[in-house]
Protein backbone atom coordinates (compact mmCIF):
# COMPACT_ATOMS: atom_id res chain seq x y z
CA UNK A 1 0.00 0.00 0.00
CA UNK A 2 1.29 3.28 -0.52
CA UNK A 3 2.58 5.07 2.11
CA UNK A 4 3.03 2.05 4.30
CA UNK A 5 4.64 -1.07 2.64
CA UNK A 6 5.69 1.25 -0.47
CA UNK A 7 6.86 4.60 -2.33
CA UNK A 8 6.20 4.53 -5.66
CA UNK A 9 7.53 6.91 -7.91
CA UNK A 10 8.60 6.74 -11.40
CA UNK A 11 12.30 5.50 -12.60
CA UNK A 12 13.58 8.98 -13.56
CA UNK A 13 12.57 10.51 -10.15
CA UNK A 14 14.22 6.84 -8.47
CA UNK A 15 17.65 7.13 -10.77
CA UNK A 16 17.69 11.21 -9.05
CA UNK A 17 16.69 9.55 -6.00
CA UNK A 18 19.98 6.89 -5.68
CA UNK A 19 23.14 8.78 -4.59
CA UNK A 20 21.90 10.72 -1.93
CA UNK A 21 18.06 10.02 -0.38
CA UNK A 22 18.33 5.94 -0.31
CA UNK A 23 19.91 3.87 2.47
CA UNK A 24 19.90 1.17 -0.55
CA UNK A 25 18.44 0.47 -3.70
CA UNK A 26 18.57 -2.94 -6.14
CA UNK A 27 17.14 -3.91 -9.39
CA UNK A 28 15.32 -7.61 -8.28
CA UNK A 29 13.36 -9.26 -11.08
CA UNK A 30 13.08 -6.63 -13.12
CA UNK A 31 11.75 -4.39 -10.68
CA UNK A 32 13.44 -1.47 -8.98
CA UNK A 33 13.21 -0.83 -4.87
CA UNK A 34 15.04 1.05 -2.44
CA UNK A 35 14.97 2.38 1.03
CA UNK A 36 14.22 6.16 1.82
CA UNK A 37 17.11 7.19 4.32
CA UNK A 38 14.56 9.84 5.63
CA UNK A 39 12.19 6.97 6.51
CA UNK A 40 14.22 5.49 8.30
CA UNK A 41 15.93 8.32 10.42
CA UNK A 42 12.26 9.13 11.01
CA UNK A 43 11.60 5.99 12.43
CA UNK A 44 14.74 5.42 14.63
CA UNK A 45 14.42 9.14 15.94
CA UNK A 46 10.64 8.09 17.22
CA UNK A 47 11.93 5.25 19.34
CA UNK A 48 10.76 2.65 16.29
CA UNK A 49 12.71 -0.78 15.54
CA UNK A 50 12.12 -0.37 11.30
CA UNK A 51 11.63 -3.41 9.54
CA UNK A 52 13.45 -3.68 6.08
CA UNK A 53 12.15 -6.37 3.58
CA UNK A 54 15.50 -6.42 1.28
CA UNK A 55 17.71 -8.78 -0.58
CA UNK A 56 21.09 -9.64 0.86
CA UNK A 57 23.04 -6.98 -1.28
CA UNK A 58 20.14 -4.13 0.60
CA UNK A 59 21.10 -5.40 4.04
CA UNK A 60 24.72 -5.07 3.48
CA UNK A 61 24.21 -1.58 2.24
CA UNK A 62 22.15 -0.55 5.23
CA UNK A 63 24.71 -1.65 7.57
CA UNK A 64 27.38 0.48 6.12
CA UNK A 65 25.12 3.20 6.37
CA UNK A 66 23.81 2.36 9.63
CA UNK A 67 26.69 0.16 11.25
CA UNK A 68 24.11 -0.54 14.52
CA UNK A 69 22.32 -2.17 12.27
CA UNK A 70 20.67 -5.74 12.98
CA UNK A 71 20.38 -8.56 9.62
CA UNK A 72 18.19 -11.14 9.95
CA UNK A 73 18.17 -13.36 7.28
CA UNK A 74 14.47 -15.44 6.29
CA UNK A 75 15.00 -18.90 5.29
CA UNK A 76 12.91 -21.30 3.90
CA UNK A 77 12.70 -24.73 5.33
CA UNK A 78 14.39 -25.98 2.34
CA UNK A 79 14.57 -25.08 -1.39
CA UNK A 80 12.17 -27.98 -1.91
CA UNK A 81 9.59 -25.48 0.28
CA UNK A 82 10.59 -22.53 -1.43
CA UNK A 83 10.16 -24.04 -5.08
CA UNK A 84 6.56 -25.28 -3.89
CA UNK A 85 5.58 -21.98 -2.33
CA UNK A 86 6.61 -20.13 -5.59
CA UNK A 87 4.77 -22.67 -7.61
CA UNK A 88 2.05 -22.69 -5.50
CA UNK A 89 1.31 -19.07 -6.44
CA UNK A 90 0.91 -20.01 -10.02
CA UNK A 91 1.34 -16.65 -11.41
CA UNK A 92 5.87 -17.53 -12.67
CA UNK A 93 6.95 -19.23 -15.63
CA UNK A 94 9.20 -22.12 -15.81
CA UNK A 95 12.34 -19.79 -16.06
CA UNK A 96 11.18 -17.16 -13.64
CA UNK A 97 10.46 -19.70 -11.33
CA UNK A 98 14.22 -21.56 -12.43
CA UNK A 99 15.45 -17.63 -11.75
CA UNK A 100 13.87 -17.24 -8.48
CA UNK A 101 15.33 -20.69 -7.10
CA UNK A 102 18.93 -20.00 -8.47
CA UNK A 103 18.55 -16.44 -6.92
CA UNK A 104 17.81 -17.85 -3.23
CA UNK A 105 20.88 -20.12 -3.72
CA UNK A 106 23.38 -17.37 -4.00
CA UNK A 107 21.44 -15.06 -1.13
CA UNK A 108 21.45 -18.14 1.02
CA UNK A 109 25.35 -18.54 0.58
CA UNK A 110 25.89 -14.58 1.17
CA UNK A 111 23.70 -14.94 4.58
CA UNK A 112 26.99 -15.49 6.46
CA UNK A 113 27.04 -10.84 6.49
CA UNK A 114 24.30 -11.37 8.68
CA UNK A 115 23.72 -11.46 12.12
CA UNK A 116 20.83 -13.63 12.27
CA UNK A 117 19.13 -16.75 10.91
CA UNK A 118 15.26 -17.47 11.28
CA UNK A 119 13.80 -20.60 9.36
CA UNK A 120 10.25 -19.56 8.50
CA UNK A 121 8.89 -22.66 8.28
CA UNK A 122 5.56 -21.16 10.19
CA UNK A 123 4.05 -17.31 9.97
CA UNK A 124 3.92 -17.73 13.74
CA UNK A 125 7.48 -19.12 14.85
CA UNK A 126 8.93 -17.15 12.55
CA UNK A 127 7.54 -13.89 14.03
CA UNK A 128 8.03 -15.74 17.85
CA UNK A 129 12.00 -15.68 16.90
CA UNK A 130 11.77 -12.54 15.29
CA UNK A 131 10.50 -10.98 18.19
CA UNK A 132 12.69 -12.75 20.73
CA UNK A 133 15.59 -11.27 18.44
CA UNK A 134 14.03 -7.78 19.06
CA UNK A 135 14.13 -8.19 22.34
CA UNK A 136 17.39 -9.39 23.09
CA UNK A 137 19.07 -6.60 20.86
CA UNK A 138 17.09 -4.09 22.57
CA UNK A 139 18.67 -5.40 25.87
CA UNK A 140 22.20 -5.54 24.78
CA UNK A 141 24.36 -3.42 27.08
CA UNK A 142 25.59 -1.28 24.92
CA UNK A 143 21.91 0.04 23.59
CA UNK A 144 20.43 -0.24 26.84
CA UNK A 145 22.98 2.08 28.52
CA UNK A 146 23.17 4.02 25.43
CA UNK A 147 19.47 4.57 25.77
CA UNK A 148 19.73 5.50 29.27
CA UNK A 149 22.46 8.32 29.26
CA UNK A 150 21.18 9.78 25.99
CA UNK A 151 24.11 8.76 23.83
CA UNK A 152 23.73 7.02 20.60
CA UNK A 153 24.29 3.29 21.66
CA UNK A 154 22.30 1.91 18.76
């Protein structure tokens, strides 16, 4: 929805948009995305944990930008899962579905940049570890501390 899940603008406006007002931006199937920094400022400056829903090349972006940064990588249960959820949807070709698969390959063999693993095998323990991951980061010493004497701990 606009606004909430998504920006849109057009690809002239996102090519002026690149160098200097997006934490990261990739070209993924054809399709162009990107993160406004602004958004995200905005949302760590109101006490808010944002939630980023990027490819592995995004997440390494954002954590040069913002080093405090916490990746958690989503994994399937298994490619066997993954093919039959994409499949499932019925809406890929053979080679877009072929694409898709060899793309998760090479993201699941760059998840070693990241600081966390969650298997989502179900909506519900997925978001039970994701949470539990919130938690614990928000408890580290160094951000709770931070947090309590004003200075930027994270």
């Amino acid at each position: 929805m606009e606004g909430e899940d998504y920006f849109f603008t057009d690809k002239t406006a996102f090519n002026a948009m690149k160098t200097e007002e997006l934490v990261e931006w990739a070209e993924v199937h054809g399709y162009y995305y990107g993160t406004p920094r602004r958004f995200v400022e905005e949302q760590l400056e109101s006490g808010y944990d944002p939630v980023l829903n990027i490819d592995v090349q995004g997440g390494i972006n954002v954590k040069k930008v913002f080093p405090n940064a916490v990746l958690v990588f989503i994994l399937p249960p298994s490619i066997g899962d993954l093919e039959a959820r994409i499949r499932g949807r019925g809406k890929d070709s053979e080679s877009e579905i072929q694409k898709r698969l060899e793309n998760a390959r090479k993201e699941i063999q760059a998840s070693s940049a990241y600081d966390y693993l969650v298997v989502n095998d179900t909506v519900e323990r997925a978001v039970d570890r994701l949470t539990g991951i919130v938690q614990a980061e928000r408890c580290k010493r160094e951000r709770f501390l931070g947090n309590l004497t004003g200075e930027s701990g994270g």
